[in-house]
PDB file of N, CA and C in Angstrom:
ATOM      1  N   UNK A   1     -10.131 -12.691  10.930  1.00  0.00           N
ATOM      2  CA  UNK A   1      -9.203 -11.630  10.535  1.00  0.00           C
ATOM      3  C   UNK A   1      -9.722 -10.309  11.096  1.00  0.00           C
ATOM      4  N   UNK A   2      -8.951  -9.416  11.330  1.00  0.00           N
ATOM      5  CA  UNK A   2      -9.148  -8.503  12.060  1.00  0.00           C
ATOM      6  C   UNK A   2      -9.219  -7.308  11.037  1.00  0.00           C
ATOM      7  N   UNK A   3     -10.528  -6.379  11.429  1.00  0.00           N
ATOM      8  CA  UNK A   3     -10.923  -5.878  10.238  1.00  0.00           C
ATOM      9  C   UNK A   3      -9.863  -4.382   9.846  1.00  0.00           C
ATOM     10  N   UNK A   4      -9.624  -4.096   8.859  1.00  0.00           N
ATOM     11  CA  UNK A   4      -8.912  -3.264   8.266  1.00  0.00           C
ATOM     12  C   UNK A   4      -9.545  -1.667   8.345  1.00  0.00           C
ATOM     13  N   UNK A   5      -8.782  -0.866   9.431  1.00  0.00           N
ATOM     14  CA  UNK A   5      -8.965   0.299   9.822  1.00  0.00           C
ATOM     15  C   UNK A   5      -8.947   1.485   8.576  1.00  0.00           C
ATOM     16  N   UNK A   6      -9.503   2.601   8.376  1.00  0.00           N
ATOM     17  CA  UNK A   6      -9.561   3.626   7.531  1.00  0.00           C
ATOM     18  C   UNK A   6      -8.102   4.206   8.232  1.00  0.00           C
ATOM     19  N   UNK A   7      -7.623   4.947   7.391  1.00  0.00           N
ATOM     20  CA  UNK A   7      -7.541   4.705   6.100  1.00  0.00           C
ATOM     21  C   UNK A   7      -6.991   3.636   4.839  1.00  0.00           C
ATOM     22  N   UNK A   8      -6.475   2.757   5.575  1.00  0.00           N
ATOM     23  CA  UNK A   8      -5.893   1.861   5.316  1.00  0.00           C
ATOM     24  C   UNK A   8      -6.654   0.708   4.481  1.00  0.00           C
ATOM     25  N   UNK A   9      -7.928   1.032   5.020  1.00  0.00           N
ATOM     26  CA  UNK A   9      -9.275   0.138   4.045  1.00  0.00           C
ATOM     27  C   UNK A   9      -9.824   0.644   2.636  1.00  0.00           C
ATOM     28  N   UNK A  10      -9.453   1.336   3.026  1.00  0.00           N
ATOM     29  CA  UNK A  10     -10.211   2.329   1.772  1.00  0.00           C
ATOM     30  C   UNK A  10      -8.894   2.538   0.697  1.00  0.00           C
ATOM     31  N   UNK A  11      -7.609   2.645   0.906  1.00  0.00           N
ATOM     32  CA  UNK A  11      -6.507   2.131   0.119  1.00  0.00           C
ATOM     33  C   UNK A  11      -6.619   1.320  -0.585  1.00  0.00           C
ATOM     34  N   UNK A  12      -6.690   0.406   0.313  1.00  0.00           N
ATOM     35  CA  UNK A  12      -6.623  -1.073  -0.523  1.00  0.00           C
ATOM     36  C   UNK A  12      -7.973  -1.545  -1.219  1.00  0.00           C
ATOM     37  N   UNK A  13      -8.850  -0.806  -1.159  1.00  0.00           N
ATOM     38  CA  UNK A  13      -9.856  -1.104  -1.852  1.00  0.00           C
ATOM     39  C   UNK A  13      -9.666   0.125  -3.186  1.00  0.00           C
ATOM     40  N   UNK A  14      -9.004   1.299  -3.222  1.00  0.00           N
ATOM     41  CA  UNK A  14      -8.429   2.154  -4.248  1.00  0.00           C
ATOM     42  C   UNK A  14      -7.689   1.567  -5.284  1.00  0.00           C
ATOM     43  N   UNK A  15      -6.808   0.297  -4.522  1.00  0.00           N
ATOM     44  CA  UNK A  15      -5.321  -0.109  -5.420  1.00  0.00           C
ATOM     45  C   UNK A  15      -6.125  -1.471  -6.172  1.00  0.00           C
ATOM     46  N   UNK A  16      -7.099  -2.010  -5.666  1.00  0.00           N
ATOM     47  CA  UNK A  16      -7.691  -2.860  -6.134  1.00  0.00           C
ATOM     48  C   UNK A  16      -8.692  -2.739  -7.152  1.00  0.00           C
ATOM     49  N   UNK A  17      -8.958  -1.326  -7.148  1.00  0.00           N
ATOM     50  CA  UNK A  17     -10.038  -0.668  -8.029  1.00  0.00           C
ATOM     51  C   UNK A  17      -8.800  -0.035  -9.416  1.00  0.00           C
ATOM     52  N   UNK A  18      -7.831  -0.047  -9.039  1.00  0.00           N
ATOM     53  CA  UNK A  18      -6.842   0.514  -9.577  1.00  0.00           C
ATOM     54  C   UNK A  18      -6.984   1.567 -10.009  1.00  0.00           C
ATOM     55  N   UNK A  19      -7.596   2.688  -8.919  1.00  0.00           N
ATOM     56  CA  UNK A  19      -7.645   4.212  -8.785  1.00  0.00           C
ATOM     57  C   UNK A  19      -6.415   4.788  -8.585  1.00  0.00           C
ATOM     58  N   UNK A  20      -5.695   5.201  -9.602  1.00  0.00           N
ATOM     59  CA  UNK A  20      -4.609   5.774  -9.227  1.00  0.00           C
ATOM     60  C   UNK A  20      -5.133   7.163  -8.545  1.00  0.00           C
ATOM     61  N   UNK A  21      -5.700   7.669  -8.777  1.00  0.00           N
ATOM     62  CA  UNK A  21      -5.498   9.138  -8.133  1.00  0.00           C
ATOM     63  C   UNK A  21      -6.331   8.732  -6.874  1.00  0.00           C
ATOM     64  N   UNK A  22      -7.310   7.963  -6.322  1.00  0.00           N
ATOM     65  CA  UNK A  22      -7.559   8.014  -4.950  1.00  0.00           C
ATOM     66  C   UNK A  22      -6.162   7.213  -3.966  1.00  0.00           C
ATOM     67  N   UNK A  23      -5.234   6.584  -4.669  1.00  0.00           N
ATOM     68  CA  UNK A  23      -3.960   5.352  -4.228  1.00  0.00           C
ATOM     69  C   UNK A  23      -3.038   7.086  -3.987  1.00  0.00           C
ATOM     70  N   UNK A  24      -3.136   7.677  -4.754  1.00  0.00           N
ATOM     71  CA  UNK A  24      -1.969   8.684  -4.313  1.00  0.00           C
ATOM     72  C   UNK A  24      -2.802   9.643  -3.612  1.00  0.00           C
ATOM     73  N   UNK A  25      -3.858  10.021  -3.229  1.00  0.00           N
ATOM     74  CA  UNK A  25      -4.587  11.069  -2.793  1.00  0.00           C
ATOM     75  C   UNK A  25      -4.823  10.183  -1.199  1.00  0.00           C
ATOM     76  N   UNK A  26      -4.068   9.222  -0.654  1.00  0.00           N
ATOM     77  CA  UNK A  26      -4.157   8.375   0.690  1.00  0.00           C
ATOM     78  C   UNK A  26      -3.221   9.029   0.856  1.00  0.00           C
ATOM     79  N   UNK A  27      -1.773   8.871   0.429  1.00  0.00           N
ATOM     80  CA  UNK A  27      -0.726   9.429   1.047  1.00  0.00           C
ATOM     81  C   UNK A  27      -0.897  10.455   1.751  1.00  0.00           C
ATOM     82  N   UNK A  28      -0.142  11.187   3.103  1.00  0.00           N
ATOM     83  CA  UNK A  28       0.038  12.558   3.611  1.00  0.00           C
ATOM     84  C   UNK A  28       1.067  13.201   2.383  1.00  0.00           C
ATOM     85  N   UNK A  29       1.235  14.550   2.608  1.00  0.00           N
ATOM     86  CA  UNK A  29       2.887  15.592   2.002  1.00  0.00           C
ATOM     87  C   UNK A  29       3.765  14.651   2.978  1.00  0.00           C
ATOM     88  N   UNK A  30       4.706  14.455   1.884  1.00  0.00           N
ATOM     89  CA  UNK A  30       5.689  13.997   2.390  1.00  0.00           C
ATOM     90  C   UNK A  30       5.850  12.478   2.938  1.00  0.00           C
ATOM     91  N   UNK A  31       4.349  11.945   2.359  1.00  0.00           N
ATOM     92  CA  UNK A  31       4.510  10.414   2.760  1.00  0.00           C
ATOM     93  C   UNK A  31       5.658   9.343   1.402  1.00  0.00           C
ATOM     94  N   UNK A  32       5.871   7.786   1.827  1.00  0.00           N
ATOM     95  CA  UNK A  32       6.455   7.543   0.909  1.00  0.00           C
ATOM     96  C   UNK A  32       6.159   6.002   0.550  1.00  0.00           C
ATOM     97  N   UNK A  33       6.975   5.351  -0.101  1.00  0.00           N
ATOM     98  CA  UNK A  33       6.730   3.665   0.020  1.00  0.00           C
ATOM     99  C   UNK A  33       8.408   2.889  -0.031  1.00  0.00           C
ATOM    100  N   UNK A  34       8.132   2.587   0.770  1.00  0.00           N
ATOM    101  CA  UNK A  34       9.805   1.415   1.247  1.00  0.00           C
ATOM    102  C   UNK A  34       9.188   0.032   0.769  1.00  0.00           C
ATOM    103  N   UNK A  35       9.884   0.177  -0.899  1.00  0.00           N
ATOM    104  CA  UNK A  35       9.668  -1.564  -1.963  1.00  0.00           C
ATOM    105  C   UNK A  35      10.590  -2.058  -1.630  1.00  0.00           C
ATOM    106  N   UNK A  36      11.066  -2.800  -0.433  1.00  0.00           N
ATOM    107  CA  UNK A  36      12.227  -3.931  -0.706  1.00  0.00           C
ATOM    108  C   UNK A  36      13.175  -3.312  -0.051  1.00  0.00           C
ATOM    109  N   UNK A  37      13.499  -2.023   0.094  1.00  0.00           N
ATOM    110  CA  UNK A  37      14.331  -1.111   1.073  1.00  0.00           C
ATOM    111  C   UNK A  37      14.433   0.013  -0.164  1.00  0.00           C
ATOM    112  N   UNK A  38      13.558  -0.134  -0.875  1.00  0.00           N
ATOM    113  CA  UNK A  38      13.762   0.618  -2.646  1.00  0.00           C
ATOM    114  C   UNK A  38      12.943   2.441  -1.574  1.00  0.00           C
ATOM    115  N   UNK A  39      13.684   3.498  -1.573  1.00  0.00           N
ATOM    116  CA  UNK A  39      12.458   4.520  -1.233  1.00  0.00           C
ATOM    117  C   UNK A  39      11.691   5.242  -2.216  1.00  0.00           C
ATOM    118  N   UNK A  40      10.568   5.604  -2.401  1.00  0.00           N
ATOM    119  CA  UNK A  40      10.017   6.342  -3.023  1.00  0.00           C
ATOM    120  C   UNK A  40       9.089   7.066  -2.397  1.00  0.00           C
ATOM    121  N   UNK A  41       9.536   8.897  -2.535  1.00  0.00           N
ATOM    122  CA  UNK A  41       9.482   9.551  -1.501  1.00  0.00           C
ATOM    123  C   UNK A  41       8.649  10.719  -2.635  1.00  0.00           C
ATOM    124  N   UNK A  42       7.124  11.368  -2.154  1.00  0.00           N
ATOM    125  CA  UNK A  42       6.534  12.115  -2.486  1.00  0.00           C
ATOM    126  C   UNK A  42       5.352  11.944  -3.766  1.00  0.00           C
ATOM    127  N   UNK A  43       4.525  12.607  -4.210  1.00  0.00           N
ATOM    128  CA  UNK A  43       3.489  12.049  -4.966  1.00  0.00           C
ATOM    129  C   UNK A  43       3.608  11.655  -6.524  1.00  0.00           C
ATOM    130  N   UNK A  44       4.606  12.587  -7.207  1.00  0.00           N
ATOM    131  CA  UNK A  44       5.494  12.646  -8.367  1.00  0.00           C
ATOM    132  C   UNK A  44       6.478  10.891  -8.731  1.00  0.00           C
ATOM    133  N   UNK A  45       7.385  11.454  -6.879  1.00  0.00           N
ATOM    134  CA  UNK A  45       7.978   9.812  -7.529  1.00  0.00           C
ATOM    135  C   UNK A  45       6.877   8.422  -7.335  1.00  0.00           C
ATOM    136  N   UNK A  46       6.176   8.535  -5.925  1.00  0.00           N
ATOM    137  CA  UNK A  46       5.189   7.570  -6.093  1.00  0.00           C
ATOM    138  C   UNK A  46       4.993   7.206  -7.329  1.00  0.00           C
ATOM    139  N   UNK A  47       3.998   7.809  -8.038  1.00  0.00           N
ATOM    140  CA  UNK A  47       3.205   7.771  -9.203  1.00  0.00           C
ATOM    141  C   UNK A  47       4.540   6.894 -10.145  1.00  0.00           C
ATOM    142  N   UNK A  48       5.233   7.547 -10.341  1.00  0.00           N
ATOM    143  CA  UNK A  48       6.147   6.716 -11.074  1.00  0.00           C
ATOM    144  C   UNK A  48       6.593   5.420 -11.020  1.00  0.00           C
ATOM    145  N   UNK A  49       6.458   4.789  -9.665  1.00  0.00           N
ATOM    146  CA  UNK A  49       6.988   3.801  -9.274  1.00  0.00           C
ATOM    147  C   UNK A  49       5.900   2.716  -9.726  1.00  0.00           C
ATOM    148  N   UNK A  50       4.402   3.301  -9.298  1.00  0.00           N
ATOM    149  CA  UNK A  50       3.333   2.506  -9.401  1.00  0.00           C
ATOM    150  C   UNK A  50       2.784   2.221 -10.196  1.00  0.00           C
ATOM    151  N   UNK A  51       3.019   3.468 -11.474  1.00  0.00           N
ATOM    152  CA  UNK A  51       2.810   3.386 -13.252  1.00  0.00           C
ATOM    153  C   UNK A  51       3.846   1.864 -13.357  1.00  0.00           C
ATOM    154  N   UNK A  52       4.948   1.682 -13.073  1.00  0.00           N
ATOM    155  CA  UNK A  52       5.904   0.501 -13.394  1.00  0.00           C
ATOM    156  C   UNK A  52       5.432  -0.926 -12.407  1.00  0.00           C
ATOM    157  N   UNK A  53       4.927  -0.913 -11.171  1.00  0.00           N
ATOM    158  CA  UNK A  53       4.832  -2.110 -10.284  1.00  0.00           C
ATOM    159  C   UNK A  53       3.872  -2.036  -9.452  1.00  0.00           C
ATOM    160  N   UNK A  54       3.164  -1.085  -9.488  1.00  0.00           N
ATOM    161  CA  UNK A  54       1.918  -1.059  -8.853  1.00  0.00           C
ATOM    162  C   UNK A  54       0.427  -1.372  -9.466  1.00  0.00           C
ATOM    163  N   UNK A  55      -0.132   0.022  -9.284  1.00  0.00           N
ATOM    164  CA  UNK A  55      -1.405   0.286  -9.885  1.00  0.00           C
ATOM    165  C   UNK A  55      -1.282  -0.095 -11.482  1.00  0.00           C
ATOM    166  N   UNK A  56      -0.401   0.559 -12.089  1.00  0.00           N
ATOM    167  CA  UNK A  56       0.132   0.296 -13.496  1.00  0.00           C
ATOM    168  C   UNK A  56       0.370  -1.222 -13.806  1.00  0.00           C
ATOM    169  N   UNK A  57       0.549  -1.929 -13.144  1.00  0.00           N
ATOM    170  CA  UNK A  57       0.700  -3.396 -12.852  1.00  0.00           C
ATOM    171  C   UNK A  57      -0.347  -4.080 -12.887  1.00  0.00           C
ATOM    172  N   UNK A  58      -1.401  -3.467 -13.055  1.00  0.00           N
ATOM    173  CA  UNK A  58      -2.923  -4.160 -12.402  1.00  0.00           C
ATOM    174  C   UNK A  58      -2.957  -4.999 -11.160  1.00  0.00           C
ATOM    175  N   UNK A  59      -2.480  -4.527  -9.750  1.00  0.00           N
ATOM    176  CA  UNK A  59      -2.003  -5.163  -8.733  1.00  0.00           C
ATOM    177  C   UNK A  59      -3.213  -5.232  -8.141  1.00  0.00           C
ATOM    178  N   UNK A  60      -3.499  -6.703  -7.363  1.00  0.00           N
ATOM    179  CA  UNK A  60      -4.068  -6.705  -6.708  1.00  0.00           C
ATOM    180  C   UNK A  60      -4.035  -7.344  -5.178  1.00  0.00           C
ATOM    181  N   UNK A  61      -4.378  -6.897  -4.287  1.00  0.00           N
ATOM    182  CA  UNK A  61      -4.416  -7.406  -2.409  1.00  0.00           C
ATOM    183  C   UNK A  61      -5.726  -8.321  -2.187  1.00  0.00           C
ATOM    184  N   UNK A  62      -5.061  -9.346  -2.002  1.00  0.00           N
ATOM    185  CA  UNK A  62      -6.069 -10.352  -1.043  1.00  0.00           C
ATOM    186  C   UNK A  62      -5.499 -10.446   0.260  1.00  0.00           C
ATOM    187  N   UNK A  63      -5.953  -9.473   1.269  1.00  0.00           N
ATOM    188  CA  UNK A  63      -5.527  -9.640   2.378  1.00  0.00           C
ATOM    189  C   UNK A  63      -6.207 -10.631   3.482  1.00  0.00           C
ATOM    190  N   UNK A  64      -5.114 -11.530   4.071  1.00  0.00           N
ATOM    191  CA  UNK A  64      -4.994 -12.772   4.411  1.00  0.00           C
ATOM    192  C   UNK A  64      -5.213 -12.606   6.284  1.00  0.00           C
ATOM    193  N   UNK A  65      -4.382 -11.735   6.629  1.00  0.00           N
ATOM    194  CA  UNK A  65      -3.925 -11.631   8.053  1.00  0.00           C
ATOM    195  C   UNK A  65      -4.197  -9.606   8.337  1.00  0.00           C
ATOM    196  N   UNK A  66      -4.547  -9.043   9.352  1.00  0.00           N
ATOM    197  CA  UNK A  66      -4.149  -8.342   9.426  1.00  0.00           C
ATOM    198  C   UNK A  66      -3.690  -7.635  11.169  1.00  0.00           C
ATOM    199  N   UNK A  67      -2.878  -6.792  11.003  1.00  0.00           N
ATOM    200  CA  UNK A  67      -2.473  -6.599  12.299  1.00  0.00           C
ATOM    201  C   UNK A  67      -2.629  -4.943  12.938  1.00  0.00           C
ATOM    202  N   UNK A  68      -3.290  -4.686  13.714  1.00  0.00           N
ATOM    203  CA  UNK A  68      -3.269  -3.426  13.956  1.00  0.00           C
ATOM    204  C   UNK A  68      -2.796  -2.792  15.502  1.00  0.00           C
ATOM    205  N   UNK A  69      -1.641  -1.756  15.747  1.00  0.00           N
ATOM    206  CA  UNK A  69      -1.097  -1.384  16.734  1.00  0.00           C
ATOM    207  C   UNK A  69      -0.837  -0.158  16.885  1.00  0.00           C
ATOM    208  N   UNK A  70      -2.117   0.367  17.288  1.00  0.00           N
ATOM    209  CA  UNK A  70      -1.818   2.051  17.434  1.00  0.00           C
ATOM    210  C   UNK A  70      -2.232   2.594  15.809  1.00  0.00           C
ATOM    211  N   UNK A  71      -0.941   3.244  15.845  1.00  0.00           N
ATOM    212  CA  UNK A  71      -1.342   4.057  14.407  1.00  0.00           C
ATOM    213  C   UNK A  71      -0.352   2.826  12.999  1.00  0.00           C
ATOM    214  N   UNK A  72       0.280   1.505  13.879  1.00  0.00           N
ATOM    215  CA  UNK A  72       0.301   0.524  12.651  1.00  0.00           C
ATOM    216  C   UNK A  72      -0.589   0.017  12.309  1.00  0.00           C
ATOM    217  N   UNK A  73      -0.406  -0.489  11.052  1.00  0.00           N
ATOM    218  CA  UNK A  73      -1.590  -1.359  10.192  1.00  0.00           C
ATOM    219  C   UNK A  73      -1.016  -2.359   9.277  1.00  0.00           C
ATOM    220  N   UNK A  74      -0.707  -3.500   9.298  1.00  0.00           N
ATOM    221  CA  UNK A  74       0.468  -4.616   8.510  1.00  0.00           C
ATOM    222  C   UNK A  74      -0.748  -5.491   8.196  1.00  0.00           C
ATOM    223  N   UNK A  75      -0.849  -5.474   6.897  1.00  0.00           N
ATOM    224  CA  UNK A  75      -1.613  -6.541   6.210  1.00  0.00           C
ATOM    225  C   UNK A  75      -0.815  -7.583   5.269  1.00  0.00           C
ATOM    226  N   UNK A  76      -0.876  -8.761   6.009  1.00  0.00           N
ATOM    227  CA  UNK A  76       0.038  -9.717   5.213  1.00  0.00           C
ATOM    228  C   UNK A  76      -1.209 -10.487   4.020  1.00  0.00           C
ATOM    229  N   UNK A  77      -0.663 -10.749   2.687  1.00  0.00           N
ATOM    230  CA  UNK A  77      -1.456 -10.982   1.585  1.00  0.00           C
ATOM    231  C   UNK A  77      -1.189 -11.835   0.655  1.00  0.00           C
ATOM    232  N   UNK A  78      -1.636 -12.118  -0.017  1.00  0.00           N
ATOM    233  CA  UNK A  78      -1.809 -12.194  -1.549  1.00  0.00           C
ATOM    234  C   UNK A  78      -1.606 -11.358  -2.932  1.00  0.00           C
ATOM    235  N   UNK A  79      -0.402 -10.837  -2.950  1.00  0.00           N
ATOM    236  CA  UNK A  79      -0.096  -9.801  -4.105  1.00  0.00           C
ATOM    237  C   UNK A  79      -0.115 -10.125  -5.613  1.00  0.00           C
ATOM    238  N   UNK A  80      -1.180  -9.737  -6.570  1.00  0.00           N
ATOM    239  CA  UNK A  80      -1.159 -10.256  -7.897  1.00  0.00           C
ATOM    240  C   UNK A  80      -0.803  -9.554  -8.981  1.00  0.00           C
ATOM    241  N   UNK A  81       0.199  -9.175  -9.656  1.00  0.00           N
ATOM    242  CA  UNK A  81      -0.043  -8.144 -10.303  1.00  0.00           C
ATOM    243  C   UNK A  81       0.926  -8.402 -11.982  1.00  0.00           C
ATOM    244  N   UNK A  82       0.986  -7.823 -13.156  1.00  0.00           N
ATOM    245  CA  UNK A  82       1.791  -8.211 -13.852  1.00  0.00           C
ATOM    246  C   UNK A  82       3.297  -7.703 -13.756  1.00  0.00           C
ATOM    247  N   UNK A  83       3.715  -7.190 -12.489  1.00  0.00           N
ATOM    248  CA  UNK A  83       5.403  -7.168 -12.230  1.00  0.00           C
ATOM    249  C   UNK A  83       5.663  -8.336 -10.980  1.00  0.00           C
ATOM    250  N   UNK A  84       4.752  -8.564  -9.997  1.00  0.00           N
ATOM    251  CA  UNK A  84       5.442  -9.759  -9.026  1.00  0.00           C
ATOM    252  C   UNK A  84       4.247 -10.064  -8.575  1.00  0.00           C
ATOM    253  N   UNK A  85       4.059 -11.150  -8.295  1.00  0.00           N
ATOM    254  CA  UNK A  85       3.029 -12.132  -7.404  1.00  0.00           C
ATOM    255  C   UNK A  85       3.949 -12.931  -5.996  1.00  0.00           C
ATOM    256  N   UNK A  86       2.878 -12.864  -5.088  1.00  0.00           N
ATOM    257  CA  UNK A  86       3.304 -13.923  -4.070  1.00  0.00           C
ATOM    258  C   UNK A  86       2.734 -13.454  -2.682  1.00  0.00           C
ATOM    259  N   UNK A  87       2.844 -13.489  -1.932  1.00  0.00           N
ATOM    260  CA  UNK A  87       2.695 -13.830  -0.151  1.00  0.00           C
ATOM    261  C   UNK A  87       3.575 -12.558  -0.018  1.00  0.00           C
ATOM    262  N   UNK A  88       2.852 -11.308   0.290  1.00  0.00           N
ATOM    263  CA  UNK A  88       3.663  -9.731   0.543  1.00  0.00           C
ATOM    264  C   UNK A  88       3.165  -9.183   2.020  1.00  0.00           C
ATOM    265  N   UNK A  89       4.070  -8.636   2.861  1.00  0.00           N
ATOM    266  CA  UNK A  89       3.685  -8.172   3.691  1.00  0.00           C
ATOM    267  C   UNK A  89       3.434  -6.457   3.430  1.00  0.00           C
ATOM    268  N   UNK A  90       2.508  -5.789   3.798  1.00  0.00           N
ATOM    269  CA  UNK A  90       2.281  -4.559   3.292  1.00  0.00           C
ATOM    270  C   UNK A  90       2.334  -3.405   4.910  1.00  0.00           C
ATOM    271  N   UNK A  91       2.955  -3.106   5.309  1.00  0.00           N
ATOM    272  CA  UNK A  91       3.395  -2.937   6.878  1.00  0.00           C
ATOM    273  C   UNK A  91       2.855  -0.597   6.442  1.00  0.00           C
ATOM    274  N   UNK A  92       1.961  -0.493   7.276  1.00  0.00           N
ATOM    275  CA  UNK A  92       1.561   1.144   6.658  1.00  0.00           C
ATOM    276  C   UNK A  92       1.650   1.589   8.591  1.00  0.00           C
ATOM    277  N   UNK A  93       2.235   3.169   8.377  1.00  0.00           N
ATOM    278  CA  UNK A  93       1.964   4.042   9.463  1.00  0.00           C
ATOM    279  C   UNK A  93       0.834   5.150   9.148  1.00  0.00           C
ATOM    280  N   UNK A  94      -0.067   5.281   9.657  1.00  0.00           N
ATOM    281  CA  UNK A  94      -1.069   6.247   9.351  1.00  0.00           C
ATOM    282  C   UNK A  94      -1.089   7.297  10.286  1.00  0.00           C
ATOM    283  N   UNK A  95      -0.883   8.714   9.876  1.00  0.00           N
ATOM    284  CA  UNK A  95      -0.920   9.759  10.298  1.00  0.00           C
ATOM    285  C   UNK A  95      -2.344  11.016  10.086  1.00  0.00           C
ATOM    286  N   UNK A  96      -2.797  10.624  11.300  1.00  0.00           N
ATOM    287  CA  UNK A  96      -4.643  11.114  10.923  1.00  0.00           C
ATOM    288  C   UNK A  96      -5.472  10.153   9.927  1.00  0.00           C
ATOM    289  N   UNK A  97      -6.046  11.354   8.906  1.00  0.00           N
ATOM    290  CA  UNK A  97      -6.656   9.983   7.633  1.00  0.00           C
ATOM    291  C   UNK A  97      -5.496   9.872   6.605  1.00  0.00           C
ATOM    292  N   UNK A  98      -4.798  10.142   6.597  1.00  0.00           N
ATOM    293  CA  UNK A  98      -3.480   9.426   5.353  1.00  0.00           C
ATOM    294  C   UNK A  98      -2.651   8.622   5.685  1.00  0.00           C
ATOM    295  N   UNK A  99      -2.049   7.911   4.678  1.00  0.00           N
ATOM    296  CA  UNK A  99      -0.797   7.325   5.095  1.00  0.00           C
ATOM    297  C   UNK A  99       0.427   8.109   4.904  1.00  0.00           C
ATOM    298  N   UNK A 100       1.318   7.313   6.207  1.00  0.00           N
ATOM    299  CA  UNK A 100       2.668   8.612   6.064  1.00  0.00           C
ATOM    300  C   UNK A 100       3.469   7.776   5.505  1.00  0.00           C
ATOM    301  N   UNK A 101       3.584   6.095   5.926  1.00  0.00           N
ATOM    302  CA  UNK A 101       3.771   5.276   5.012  1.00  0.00           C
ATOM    303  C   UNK A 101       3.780   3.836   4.233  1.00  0.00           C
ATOM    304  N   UNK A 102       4.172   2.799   3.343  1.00  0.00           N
ATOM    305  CA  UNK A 102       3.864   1.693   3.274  1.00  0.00           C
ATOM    306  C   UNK A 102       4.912   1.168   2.949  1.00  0.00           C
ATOM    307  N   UNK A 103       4.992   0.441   4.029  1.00  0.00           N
ATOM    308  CA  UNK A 103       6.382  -0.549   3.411  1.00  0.00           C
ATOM    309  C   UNK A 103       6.282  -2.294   3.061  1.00  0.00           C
ATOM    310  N   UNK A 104       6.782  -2.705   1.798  1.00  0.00           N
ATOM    311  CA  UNK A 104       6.605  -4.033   1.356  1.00  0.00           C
ATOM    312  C   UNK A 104       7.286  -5.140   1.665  1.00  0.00           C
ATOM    313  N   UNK A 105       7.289  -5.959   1.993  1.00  0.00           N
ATOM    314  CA  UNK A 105       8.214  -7.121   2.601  1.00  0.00           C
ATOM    315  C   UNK A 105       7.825  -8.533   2.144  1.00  0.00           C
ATOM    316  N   UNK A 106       8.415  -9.071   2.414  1.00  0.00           N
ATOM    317  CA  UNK A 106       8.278 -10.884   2.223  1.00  0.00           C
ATOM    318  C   UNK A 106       7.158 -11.311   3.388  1.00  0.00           C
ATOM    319  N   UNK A 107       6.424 -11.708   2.735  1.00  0.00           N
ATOM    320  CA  UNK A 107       4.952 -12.269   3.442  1.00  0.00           C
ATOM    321  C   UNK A 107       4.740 -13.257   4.167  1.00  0.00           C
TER     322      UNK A 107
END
């Protein structure tokens, strides 16, 4: 497996620690997360989303595969959490050291 680039490593080792404030302190201004085609756009709604299906979820990434292209980073996984489990694709654009964004998909 191909090893998991910063910032993108250090995320997923945040969401797994279930650091909410280092999970929202990755994002850039103005970054967001595309759940399913669901948007959640800025640090306010983040937080909200992730209190309900994320971090708040006790979610956790066993990442399985990963893919890196430029400034992509798609880690296909193992998602565990108490709102959904299963085989998630986690597809992030990174802009400098933040993410600008993460989008979730079928794994």
């Amino acid at each position: 497996m191909e090893t998991i680039p910063e910032p993108v490593a250090s995320f997923v080792d945040a969401v797994n620690r279930h650091d909410e404030d280092a999970f929202l302190d990755a994002f850039a201004e103005g970054g967001f997360v595309d759940d399913w085609g669901r948007i959640f756009a800025g640090r306010d709604v983040i937080k909200g989303w992730s209190d309900q299906e994320f971090i708040g979820a006790t979610g956790t990434l066993t990442p399985e595969e990963v893919t890196v292209a430029g400034e992509s980073v798609t880690i296909v996984g193992d998602w565990s959490s108490t709102h959904a489990n299963g085989r998630s694709s986690f597809a992030f654009e990174v802009s400098g050291d933040k993410i600008a964004s993460m989008t979730i998909r079928e794994g």
